[in-house]
N, C-alpha and C. Protein backbone atom coordinates (compact mmCIF):
# COMPACT_ATOMS: atom_id res chain seq x y z
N UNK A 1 276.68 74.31 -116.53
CA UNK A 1 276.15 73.63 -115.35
C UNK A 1 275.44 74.66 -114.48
N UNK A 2 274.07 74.05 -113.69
CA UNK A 2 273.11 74.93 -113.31
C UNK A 2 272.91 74.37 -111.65
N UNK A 3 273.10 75.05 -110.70
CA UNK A 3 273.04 74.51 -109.60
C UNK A 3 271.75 75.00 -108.53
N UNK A 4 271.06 74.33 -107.84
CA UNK A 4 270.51 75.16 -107.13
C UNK A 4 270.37 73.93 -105.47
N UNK A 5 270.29 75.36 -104.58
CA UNK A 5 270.10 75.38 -103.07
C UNK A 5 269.05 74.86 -102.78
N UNK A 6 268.58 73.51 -102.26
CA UNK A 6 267.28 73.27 -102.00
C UNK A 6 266.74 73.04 -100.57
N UNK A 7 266.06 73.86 -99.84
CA UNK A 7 265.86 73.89 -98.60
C UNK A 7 264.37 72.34 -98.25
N UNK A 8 263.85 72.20 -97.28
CA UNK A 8 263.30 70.97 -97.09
C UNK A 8 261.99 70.70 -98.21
N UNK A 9 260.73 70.63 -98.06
CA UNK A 9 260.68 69.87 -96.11
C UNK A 9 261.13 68.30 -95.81
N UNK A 10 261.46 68.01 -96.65
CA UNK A 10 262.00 66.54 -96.60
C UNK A 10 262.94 66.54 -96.33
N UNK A 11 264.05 67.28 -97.02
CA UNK A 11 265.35 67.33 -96.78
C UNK A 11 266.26 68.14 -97.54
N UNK A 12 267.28 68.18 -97.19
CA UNK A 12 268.02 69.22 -97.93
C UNK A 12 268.88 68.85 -99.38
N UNK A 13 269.14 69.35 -99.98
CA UNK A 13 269.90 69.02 -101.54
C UNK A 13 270.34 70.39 -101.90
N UNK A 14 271.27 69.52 -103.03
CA UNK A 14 271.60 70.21 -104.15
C UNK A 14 271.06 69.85 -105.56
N UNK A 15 270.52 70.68 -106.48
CA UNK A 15 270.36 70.09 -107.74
C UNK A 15 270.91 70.37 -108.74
N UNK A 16 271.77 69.55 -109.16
CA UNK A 16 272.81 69.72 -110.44
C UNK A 16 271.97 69.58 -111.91
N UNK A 17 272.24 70.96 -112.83
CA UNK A 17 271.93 70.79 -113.77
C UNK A 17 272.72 70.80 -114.69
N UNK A 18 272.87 69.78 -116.11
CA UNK A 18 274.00 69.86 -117.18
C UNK A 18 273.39 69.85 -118.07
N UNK A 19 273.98 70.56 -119.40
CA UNK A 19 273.62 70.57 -120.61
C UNK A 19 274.11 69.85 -121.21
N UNK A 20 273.35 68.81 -122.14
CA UNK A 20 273.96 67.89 -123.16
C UNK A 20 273.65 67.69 -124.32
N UNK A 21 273.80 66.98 -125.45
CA UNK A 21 273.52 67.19 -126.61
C UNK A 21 271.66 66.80 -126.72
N UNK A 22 271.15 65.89 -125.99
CA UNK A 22 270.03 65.71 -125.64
C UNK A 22 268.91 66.33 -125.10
N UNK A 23 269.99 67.42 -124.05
CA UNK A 23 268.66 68.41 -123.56
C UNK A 23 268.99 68.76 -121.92
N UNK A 24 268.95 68.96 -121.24
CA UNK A 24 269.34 69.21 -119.75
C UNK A 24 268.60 68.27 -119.37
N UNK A 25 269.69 67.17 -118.06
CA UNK A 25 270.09 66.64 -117.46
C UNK A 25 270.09 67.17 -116.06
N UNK A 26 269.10 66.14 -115.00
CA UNK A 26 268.64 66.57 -113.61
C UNK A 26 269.62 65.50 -112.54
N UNK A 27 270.57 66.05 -111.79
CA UNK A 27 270.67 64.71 -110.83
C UNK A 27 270.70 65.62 -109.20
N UNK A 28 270.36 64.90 -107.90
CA UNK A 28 270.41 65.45 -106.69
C UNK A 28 271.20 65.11 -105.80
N UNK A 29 272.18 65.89 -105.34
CA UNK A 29 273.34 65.73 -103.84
C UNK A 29 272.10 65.92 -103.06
N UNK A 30 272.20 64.64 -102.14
CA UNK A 30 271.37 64.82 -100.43
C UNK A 30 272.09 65.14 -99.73
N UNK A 31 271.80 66.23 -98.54
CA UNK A 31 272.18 65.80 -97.73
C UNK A 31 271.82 64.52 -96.46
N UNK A 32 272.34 63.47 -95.84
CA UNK A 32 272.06 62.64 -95.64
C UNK A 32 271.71 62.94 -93.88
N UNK A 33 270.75 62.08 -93.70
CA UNK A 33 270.01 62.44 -92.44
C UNK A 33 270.32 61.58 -91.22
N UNK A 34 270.08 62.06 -90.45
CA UNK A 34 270.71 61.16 -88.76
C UNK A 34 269.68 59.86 -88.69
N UNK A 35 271.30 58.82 -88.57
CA UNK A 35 270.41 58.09 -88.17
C UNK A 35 270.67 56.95 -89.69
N UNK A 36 271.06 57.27 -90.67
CA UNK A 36 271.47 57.11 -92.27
C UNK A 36 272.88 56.68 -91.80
N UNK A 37 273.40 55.94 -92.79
CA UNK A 37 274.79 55.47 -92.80
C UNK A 37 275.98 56.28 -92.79
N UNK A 38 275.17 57.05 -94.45
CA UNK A 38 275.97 58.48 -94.57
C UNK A 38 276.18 59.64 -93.91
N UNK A 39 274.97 59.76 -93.06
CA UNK A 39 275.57 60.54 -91.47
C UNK A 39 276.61 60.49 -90.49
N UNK A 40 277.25 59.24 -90.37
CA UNK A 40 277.69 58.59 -89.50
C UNK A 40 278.92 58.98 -89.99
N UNK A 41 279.45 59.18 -91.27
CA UNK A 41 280.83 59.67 -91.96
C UNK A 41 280.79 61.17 -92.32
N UNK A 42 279.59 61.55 -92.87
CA UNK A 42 279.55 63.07 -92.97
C UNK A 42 278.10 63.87 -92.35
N UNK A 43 278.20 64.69 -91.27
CA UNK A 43 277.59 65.85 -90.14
C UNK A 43 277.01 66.61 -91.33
N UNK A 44 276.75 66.68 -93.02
CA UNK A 44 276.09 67.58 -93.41
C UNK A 44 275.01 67.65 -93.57
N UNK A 45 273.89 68.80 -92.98
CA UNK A 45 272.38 68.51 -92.26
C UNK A 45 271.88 69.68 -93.74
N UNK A 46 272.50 70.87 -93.95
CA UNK A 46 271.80 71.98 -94.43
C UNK A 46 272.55 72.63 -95.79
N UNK A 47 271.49 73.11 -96.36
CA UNK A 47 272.13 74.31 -97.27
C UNK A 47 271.19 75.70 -97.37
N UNK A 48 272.17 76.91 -97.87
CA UNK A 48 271.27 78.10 -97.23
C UNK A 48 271.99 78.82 -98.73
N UNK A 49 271.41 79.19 -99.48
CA UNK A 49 271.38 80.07 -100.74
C UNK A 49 273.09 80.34 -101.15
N UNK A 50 273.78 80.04 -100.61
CA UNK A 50 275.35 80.33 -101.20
C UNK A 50 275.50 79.45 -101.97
N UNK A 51 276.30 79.86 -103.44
CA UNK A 51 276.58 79.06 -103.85
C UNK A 51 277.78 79.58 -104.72
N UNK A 52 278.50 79.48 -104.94
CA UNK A 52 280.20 79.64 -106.23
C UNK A 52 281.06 78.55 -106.39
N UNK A 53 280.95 78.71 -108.14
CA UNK A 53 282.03 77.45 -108.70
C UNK A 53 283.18 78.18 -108.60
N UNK A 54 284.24 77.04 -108.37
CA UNK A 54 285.59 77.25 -108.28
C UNK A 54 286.23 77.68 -109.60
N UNK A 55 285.60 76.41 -110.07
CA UNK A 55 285.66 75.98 -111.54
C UNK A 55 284.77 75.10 -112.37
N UNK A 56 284.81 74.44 -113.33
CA UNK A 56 283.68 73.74 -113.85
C UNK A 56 283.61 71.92 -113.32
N UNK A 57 284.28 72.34 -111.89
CA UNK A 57 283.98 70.49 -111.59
C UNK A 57 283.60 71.19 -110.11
N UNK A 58 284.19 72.32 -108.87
CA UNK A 58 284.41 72.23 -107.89
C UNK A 58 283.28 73.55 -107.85
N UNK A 59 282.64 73.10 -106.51
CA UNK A 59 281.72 73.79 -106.44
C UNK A 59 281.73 74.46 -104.52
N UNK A 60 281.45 75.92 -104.00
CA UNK A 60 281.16 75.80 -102.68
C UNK A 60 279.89 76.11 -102.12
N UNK A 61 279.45 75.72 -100.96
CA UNK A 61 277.99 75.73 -100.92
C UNK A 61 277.89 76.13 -99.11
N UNK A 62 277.30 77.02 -99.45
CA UNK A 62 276.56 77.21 -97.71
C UNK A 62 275.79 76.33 -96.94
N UNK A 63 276.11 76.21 -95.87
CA UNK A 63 275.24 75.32 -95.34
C UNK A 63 274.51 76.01 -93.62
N UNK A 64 274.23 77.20 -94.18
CA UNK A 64 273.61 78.10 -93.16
C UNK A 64 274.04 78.05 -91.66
N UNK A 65 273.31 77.23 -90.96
CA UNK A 65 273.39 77.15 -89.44
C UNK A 65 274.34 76.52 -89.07
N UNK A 66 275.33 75.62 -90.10
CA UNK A 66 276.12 74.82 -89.20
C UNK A 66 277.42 76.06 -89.63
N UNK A 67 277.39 77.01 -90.05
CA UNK A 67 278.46 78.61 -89.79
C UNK A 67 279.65 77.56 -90.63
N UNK A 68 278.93 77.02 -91.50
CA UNK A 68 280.58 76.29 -92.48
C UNK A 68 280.15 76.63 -94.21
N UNK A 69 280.82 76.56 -94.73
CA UNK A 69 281.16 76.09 -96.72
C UNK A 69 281.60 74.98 -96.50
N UNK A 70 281.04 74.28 -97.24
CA UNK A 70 281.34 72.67 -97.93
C UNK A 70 281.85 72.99 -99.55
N UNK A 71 283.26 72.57 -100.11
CA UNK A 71 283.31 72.62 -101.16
C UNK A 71 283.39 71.05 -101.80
N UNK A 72 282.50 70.95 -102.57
CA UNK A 72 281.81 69.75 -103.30
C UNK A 72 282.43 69.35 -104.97
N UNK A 73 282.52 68.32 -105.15
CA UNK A 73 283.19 67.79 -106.50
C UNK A 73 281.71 67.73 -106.91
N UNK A 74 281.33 68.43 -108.00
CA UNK A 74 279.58 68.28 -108.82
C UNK A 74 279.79 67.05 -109.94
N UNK A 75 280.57 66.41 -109.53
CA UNK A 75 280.99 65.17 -111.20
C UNK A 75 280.07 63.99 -110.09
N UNK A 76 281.23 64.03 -108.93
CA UNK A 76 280.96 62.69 -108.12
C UNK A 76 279.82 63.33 -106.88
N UNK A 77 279.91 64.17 -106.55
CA UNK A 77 278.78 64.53 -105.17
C UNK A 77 279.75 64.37 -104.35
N UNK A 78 280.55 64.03 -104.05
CA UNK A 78 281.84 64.16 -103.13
C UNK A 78 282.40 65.31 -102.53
N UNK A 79 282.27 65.28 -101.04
CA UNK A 79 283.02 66.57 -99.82
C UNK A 79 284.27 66.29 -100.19
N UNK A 80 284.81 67.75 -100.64
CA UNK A 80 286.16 67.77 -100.95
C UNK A 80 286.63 68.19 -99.44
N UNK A 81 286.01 69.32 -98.93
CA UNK A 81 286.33 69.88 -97.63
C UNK A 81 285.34 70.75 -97.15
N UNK A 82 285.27 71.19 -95.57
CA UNK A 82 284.65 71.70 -95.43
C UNK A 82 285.43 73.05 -94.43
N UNK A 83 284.90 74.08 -94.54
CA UNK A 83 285.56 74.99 -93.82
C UNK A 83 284.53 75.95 -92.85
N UNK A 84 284.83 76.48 -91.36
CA UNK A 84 284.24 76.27 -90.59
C UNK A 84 284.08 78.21 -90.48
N UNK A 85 283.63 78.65 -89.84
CA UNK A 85 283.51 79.87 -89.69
C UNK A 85 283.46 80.25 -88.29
N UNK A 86 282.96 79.31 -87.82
CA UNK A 86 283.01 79.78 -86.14
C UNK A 86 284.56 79.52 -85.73
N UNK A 87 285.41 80.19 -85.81
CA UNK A 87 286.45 80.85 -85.52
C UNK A 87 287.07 82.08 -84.82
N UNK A 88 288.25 82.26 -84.56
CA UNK A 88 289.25 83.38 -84.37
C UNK A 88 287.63 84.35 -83.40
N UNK A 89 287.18 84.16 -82.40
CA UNK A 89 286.30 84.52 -81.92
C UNK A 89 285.27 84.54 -81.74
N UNK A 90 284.50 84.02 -83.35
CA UNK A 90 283.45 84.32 -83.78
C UNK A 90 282.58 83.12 -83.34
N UNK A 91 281.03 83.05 -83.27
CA UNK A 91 280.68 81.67 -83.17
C UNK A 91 279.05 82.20 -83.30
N UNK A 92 278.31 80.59 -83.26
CA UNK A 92 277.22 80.85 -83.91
C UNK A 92 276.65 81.46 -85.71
N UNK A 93 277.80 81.19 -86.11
CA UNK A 93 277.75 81.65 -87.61
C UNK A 93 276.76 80.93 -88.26
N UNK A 94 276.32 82.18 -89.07
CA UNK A 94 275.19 81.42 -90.49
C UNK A 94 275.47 81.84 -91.76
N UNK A 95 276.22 80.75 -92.67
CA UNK A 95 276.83 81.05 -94.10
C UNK A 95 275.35 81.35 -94.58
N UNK A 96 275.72 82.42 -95.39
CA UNK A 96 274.84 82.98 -96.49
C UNK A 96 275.16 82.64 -97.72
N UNK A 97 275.28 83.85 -97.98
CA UNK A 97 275.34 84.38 -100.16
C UNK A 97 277.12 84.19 -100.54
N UNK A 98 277.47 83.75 -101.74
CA UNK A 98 279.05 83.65 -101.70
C UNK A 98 279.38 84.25 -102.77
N UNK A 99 280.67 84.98 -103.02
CA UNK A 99 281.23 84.99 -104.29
C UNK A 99 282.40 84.87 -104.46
N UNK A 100 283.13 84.00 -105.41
CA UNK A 100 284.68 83.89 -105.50
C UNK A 100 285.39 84.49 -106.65
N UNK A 101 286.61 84.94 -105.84
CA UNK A 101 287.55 86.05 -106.14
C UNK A 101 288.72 85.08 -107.20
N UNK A 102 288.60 84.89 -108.36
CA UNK A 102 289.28 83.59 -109.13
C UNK A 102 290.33 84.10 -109.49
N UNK A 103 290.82 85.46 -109.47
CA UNK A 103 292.41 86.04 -109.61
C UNK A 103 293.28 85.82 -108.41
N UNK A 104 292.06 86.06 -107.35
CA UNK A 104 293.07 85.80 -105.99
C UNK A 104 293.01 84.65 -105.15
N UNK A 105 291.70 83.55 -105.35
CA UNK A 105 291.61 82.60 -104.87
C UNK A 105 291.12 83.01 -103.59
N UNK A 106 289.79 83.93 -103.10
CA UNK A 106 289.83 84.04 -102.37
C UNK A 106 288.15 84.20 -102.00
N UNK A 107 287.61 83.42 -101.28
CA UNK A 107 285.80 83.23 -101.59
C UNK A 107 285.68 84.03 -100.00
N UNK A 108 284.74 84.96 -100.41
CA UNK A 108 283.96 85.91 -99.52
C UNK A 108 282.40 85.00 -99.24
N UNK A 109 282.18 85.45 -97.62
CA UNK A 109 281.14 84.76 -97.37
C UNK A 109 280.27 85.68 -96.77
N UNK A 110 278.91 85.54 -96.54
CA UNK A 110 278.44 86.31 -95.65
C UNK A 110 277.82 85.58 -94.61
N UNK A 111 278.18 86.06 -93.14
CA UNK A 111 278.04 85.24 -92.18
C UNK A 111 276.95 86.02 -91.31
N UNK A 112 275.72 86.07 -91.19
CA UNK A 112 274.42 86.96 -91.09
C UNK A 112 274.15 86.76 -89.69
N UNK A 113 274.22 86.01 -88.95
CA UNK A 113 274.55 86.04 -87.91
C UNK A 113 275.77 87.07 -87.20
N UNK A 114 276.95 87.42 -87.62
CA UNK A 114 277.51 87.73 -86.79
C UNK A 114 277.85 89.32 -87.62
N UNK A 115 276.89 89.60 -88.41
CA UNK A 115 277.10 91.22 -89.34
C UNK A 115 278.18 91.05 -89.98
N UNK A 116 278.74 90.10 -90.81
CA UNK A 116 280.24 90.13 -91.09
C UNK A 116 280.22 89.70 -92.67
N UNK A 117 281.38 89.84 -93.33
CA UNK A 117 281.74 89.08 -94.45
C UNK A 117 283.04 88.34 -94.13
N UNK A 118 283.30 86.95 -94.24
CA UNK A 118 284.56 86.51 -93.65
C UNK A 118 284.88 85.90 -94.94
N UNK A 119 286.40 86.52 -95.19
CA UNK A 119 287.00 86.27 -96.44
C UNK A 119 288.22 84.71 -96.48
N UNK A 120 288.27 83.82 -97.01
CA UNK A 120 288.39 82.18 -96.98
C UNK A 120 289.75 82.48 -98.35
N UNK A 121 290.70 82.18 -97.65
CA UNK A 121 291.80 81.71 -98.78
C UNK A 121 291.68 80.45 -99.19
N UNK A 122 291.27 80.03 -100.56
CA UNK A 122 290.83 78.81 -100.99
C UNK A 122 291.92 78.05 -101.17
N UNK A 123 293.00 78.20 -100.98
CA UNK A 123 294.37 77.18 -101.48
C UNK A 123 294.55 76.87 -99.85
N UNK A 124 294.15 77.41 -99.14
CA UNK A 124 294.29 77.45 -97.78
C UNK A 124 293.22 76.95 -96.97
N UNK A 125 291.92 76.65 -97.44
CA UNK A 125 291.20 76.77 -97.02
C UNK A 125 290.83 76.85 -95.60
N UNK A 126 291.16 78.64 -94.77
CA UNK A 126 291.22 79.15 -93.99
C UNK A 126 290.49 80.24 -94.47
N UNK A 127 289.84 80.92 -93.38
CA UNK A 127 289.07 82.40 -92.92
C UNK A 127 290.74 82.96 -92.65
N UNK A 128 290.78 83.80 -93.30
CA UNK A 128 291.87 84.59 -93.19
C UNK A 128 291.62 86.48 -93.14
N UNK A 129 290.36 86.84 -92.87
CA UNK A 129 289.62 87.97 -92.15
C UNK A 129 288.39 87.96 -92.18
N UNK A 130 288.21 89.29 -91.50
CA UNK A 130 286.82 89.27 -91.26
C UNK A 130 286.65 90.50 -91.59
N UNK A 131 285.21 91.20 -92.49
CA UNK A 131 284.88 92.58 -92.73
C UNK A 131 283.53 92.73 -91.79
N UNK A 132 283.50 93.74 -90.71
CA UNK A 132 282.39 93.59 -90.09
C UNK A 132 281.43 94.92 -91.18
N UNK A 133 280.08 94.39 -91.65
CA UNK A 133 279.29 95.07 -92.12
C UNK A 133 277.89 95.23 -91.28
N UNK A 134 277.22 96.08 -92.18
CA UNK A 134 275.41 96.01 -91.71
C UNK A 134 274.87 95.15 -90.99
N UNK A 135 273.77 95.63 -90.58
CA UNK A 135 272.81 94.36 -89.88
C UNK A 135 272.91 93.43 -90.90
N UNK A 136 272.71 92.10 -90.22
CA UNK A 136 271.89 90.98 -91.44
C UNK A 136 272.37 91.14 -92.57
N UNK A 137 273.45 90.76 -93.18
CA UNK A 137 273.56 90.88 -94.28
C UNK A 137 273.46 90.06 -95.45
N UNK A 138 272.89 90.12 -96.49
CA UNK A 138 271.99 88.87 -97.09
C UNK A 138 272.56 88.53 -98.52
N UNK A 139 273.14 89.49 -99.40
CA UNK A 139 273.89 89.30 -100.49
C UNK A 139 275.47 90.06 -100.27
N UNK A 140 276.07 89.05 -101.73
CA UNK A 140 277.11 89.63 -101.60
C UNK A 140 277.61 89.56 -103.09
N UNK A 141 278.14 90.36 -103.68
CA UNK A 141 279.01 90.10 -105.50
C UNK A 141 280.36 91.18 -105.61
N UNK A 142 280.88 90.74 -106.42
CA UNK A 142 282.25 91.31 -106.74
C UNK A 142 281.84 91.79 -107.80
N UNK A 143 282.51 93.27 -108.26
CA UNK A 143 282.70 94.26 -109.21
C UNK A 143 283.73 93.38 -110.33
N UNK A 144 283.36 93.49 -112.00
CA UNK A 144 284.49 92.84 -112.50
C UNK A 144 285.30 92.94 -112.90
């Protein structure tokens, strides 16, 4: 499965790609716009280049300016949860680049706004620190 971040100008998505015996398979998560039905139950406006599978159904995704991860079921398009970053002080956050830690359950974010990497216990789904780094910081990957 092949995922990608899709910024506007229409609107925001995700595009799920699967391989099948036929050939790859295109379908699109919207995000749904104000003013839409699906607004009215779920506030998700954006996505901004983060992206890490949990596993091969659960997926987490940046959603830049609103300083949160949305982790998404890629079967159904379904918000499993969303987790917030403007926290424990911090505010004005912008999720970036992601990578998850699958021995420890533990997804690193980069929050470019506030020079930081804020590290998310996924069984918890809590910010459970913060690494303050560089200006702007724009990627992020784990050693394996």
């Amino acid at each position: 499965t092949l995922v990608s971040s899709d910024g506007g100008p229409n609107r925001y998505s995700l595009t799920i790609l699967t391989k099948s015996p036929e050939g790859w398979k295109s379908r699109r998560i919207t995000a749904p716009r104000k003013g839409e039905k699906e607004a009215e139950e779920d506030d998700w406006r954006s996505v901004f280049m983060g992206l890490a599978f949990e596993d091969n159904r659960l997926l987490y995704a940046s959603e830049g300016n609103s300083g949160r991860v949305r982790l998404i079921d890629v079967t159904s398009g379904k918000r499993i949860a969303t987790i917030d970053l403007n926290n424990g002080g911090y505010q004005d956050s912008y999720t970036g680049d992601l990578a998850f830690d699958a021995a420890r359950n533990l997804l690193f974010v980069v929050d470019q706004a506030n020079f930081r990497v804020a590290v998310i216990d996924t069984r918890r789904r809590a910010v459970i620190s913060s690494l303050k780094v560089g200006r702007i910081p724009f990627a992020v990957a784990l050693e394996g």
